[in-house]
Protein backbone atom coordinates (compact mmCIF):
# COMPACT_ATOMS: atom_id res chain seq x y z
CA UNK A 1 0.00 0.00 0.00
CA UNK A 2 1.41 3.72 -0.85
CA UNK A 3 1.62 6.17 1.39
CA UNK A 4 -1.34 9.03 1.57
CA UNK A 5 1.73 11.51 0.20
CA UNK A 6 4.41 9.77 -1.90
CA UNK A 7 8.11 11.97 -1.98
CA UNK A 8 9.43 11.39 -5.09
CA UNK A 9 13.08 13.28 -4.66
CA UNK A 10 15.70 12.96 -6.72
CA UNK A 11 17.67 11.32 -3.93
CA UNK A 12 20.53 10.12 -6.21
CA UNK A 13 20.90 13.50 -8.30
CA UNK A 14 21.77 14.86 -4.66
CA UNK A 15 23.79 12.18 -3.64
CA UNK A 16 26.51 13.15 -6.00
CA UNK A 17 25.91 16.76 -6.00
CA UNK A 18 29.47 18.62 -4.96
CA UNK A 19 27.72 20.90 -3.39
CA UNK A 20 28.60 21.88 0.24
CA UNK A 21 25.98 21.01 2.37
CA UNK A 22 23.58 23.92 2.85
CA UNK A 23 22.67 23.26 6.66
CA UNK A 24 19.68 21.58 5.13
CA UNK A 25 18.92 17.63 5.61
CA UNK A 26 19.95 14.90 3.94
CA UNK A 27 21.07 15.45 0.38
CA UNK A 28 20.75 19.22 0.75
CA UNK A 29 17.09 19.20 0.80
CA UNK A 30 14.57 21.10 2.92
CA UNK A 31 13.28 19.49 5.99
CA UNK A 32 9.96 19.07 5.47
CA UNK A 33 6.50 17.67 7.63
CA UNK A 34 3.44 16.74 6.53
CA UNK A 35 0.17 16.50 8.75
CA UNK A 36 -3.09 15.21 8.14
CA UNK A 37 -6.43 16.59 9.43
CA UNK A 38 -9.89 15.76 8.81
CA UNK A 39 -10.05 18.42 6.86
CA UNK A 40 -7.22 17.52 4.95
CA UNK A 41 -3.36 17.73 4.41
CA UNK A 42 -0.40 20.31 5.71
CA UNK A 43 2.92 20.37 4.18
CA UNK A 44 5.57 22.54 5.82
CA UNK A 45 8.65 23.20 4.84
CA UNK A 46 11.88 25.14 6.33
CA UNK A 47 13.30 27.35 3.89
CA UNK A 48 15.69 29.31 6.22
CA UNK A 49 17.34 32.36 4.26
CA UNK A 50 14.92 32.85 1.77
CA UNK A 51 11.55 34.47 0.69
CA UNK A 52 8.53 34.03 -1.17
CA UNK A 53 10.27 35.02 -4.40
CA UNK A 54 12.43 32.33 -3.75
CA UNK A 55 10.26 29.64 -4.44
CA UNK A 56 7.63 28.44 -6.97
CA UNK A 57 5.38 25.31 -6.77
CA UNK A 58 3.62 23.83 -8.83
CA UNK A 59 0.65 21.46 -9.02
CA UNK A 60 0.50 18.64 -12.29
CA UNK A 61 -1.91 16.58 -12.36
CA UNK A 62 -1.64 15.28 -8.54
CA UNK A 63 1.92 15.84 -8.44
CA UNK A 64 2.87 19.09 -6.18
CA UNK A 65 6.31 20.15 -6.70
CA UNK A 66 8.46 22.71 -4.88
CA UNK A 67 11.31 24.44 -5.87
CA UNK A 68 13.63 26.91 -5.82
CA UNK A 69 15.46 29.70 -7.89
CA UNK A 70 18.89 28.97 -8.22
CA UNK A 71 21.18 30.88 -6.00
CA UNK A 72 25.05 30.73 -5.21
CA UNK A 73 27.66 33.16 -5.70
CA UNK A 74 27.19 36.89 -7.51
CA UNK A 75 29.23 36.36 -11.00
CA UNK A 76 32.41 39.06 -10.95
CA UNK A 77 30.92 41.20 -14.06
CA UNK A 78 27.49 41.93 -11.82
CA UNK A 79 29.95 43.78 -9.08
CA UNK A 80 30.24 46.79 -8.22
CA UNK A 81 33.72 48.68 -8.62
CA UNK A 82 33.75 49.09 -4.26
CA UNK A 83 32.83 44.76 -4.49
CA UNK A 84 35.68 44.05 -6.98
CA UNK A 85 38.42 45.57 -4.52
CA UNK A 86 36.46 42.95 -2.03
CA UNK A 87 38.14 39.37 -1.61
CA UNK A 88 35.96 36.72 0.71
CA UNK A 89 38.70 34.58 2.45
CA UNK A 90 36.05 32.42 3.92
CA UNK A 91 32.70 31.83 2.20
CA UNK A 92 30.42 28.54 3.79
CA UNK A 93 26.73 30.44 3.52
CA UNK A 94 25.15 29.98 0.23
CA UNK A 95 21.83 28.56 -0.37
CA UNK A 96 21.63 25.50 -3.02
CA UNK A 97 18.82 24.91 -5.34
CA UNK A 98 16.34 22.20 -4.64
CA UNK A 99 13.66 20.49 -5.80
CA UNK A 100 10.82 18.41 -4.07
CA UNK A 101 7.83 16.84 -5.72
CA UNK A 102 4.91 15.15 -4.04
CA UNK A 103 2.34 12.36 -5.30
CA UNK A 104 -0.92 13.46 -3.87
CA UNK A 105 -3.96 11.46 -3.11
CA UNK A 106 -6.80 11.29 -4.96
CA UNK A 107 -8.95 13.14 -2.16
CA UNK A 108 -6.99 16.38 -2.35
CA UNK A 109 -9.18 18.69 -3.70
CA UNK A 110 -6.60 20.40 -6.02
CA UNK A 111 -8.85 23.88 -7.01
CA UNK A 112 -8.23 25.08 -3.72
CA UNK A 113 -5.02 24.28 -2.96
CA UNK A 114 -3.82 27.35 -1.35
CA UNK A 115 0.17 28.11 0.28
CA UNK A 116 2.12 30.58 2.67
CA UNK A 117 5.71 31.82 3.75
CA UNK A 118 6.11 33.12 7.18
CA UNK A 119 9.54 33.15 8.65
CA UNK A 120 11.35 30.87 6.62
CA UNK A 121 8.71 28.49 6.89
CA UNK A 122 6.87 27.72 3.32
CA UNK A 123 2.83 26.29 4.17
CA UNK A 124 0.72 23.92 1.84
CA UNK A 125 -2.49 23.64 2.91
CA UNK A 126 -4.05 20.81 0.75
CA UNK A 127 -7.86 20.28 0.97
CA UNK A 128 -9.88 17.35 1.28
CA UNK A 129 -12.70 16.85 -1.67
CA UNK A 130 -16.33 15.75 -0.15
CA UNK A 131 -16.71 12.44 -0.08
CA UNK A 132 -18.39 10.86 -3.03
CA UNK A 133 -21.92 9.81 -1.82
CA UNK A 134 -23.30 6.32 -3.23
CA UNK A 135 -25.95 7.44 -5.79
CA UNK A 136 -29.33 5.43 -6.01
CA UNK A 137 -30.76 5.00 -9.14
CA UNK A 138 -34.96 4.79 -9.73
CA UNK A 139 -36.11 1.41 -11.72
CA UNK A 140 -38.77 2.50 -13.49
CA UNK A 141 -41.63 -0.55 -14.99
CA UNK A 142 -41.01 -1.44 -18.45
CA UNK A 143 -44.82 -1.44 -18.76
C-alpha cells in the first residue's frame, strides 16, 4: 500500500551533488513535515534564508512540486567597482537549489489548494474533496 503523500526526490541526483551542504537535511534538501487533518493535508517546509520570491510550486496533475530559484555566488561582471576591490577569504553560507515533488492522493481537492511563507517556513495547505456519496438510481416498470 502507498503512502497518503508519496516523496518522489531525486535522492541520487543529490547524492553526487558537490555541493557543500547547505545546513539543510539529507542530500541538501529542505526538511519538510506533513500533517493530516480531517479536513485535509499540511505540508511545511523550512526554507531558512529565503523568501517568497524564492520559491515556486507547482501542481501537475496530482503531483505538487516545490522548488527553488537557483542561488550561489554573484558572477564578478554583476559587481560593483567598491565589491571588486572585495576578496571573501572564507565563504560557507550559500543557499543550493532544490527540488521536491509530491504524489498526492486522490482526495486532495486540487482547485483550492492554497500556500504561505512566514519566517522561513513555506505552508501547503491541501484540501480534502467531499466524499463521493453512493448514488441510487430509480427502476422505473417497463410497462
Amino acid at each position: 500500500m502507498m503512502n497518503e503523500l508519496e516523496l518522489l526526490n531525486n535522492v541520487m541526483g543529490n547524492l553526487f551533488d558537490n555541493e557543500p551542504d547547505s545546513g539543510c537535511s539529507v542530500c541538501g534538501t529542505p526538511d519538510v513535515d506533513v500533517k493530516e487533518t480531517k479536513d485535509g493535508y499540511t505540508l511545511e517546509m523550512d526554507l531558512p534564508g529565503r523568501t517568497e520570491k524564492d520559491i515556486s510550486i507547482e501542481l501537475d496533475h496530482n503531483t505538487l512540486t516545490i522548488a527553488s530559484a537557483e542561488e550561489g555566488n554573484e558572477p564578478e561582471d554583476k559587481k560593483t567597482d567598491a565589491e571588486k576591490d572585495e576578496k571573501w577569504l572564507i565563504r560557507e553560507r550559500r543557499l543550493q537549489t532544490f527540488s521536491r515533488s509530491f504524489t498526492l492522493p486522490d482526495n486532495v481537492n486540487t482547485e483550492q489548494v492554497a500556500a504561505s511563507f512566514k519566517n522561513g517556513v513555506l505552508s501547503v495547505i491541501l484540501p480534502r474533496t467531499e466524499a463521493v456519496q453512493p448514488k441510487r438510481i430509480a427502476i422505473e416498470s417497463a410497462a
